[in-house]
Protein backbone atom coordinates (compact mmCIF):
# COMPACT_ATOMS: atom_id res chain seq x y z
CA UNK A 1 11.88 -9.98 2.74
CA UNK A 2 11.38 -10.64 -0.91
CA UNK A 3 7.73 -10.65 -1.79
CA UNK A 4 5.13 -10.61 -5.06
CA UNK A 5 5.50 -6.65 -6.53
CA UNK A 6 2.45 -4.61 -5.29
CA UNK A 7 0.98 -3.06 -8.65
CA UNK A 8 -1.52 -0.28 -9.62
CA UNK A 9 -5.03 -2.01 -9.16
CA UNK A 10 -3.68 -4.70 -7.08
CA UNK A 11 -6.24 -5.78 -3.92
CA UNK A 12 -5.64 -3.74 -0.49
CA UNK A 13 -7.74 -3.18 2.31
CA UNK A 14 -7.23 -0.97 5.66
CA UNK A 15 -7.97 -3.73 8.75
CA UNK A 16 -11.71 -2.30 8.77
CA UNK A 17 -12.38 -2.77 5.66
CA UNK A 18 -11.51 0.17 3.31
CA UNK A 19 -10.85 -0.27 0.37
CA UNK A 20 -6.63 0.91 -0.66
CA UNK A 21 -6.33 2.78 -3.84
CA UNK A 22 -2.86 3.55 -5.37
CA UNK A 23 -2.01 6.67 -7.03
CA UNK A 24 1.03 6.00 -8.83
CA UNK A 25 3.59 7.99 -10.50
CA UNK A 26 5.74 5.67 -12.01
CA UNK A 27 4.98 5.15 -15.69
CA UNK A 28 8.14 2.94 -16.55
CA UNK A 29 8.08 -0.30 -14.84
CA UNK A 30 5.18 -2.39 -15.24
CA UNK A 31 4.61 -5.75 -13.73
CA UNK A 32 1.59 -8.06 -14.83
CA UNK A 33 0.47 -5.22 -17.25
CA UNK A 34 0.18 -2.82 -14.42
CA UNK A 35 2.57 0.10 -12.92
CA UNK A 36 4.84 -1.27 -9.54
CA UNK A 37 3.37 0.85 -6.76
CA UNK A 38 6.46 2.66 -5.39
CA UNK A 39 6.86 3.81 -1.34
CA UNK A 40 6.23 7.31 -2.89
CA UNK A 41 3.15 7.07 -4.54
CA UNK A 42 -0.20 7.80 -2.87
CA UNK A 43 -2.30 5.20 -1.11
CA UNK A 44 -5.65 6.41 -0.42
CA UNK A 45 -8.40 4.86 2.07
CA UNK A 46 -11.85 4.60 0.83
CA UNK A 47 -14.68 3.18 3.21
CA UNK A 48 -12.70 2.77 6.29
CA UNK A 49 -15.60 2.50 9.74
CA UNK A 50 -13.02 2.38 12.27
CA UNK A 51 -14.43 4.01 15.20
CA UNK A 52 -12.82 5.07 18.43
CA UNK A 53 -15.60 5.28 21.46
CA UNK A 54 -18.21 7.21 19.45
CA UNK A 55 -15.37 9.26 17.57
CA UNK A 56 -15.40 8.37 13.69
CA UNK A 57 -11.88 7.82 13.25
CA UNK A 58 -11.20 6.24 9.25
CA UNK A 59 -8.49 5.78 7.74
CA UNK A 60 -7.44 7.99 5.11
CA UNK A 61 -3.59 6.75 3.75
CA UNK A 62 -1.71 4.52 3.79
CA UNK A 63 2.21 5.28 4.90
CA UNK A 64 4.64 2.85 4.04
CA UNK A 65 7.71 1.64 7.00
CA UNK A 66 9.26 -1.20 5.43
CA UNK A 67 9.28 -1.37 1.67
CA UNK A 68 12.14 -3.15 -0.58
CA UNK A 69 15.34 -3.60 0.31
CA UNK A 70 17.51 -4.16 -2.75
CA UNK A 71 14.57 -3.04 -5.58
CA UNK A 72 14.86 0.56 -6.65
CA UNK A 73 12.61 1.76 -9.12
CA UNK A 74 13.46 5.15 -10.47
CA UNK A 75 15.42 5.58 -7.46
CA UNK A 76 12.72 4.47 -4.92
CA UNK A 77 11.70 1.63 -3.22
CA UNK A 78 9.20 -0.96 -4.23
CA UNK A 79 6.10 -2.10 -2.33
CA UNK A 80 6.14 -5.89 -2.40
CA UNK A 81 3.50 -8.18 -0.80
CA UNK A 82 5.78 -8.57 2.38
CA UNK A 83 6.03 -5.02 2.89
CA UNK A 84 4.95 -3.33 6.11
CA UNK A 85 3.09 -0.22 6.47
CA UNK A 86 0.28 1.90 8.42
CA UNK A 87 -2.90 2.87 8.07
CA UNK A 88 -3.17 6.46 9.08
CA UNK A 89 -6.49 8.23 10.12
CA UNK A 90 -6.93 12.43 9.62
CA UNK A 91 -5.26 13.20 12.55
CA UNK A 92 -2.20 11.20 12.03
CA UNK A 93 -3.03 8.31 14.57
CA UNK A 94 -2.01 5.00 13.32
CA UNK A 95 -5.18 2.78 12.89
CA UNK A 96 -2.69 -0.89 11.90
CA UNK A 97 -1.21 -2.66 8.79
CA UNK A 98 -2.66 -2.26 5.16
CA UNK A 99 -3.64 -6.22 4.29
CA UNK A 100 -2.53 -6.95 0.64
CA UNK A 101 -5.05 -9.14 -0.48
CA UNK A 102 -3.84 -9.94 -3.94
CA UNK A 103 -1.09 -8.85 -6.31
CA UNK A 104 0.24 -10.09 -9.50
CA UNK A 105 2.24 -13.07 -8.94
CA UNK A 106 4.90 -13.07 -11.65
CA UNK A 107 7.62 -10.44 -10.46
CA UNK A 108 9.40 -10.65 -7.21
CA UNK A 109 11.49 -8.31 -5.27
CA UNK A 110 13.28 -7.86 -1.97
């Protein structure tokens, strides 16, 4: 599903709340002045107050399922604004879908 490319810096949230940070290695391709996050770069959970019973449970990554199709970036896939992933807590437990809040809006993949 083609989709707005998902940069370094771009708006990301857990669905509590936490804020997404990407960690990004690629230094080549750039897209509204910023890196394109790739499926293999880090995505870190900051904040997250999901709580199961009266079990802290936050998320802590961010693991990406569905990335781009067709848009290889050294060799890996993109992260677009229609990409699906999870949020993933310490103990692996999937806690939902990232929400891409904003992106830059002049590059699109699929």
């Amino acid at each position: 599903m083609p989709g707005p490319l998902f940069v370094v810096g771009a708006v990301a949230m857990c669905p509590h709340g936490g804020q997404i940070t990407t960690i990004s290695a690629n230094t080549r391709v750039m897209a509204g002045g910023m890196p394109v996050a790739l499926m293999t770069d880090q995505f870190m959970v900051a904040g997250c107050a999901f709580v199961v019973g009266t079990v802290p449970q936050p998320c802590l990554k961010v693991q990406w399922t569905t990335p781009t199709a067709l848009t290889l970036i050294n060799g890996q896939p993109a992260i677009t604004q229609a990409s699906v992933g999870l949020c993933i807590a310490a103990n692996g437990a999937p806690n939902g879908p990232p929400i891409i809040v904003s992106t830059q809006t002049m590059a699109v993949a699929s």
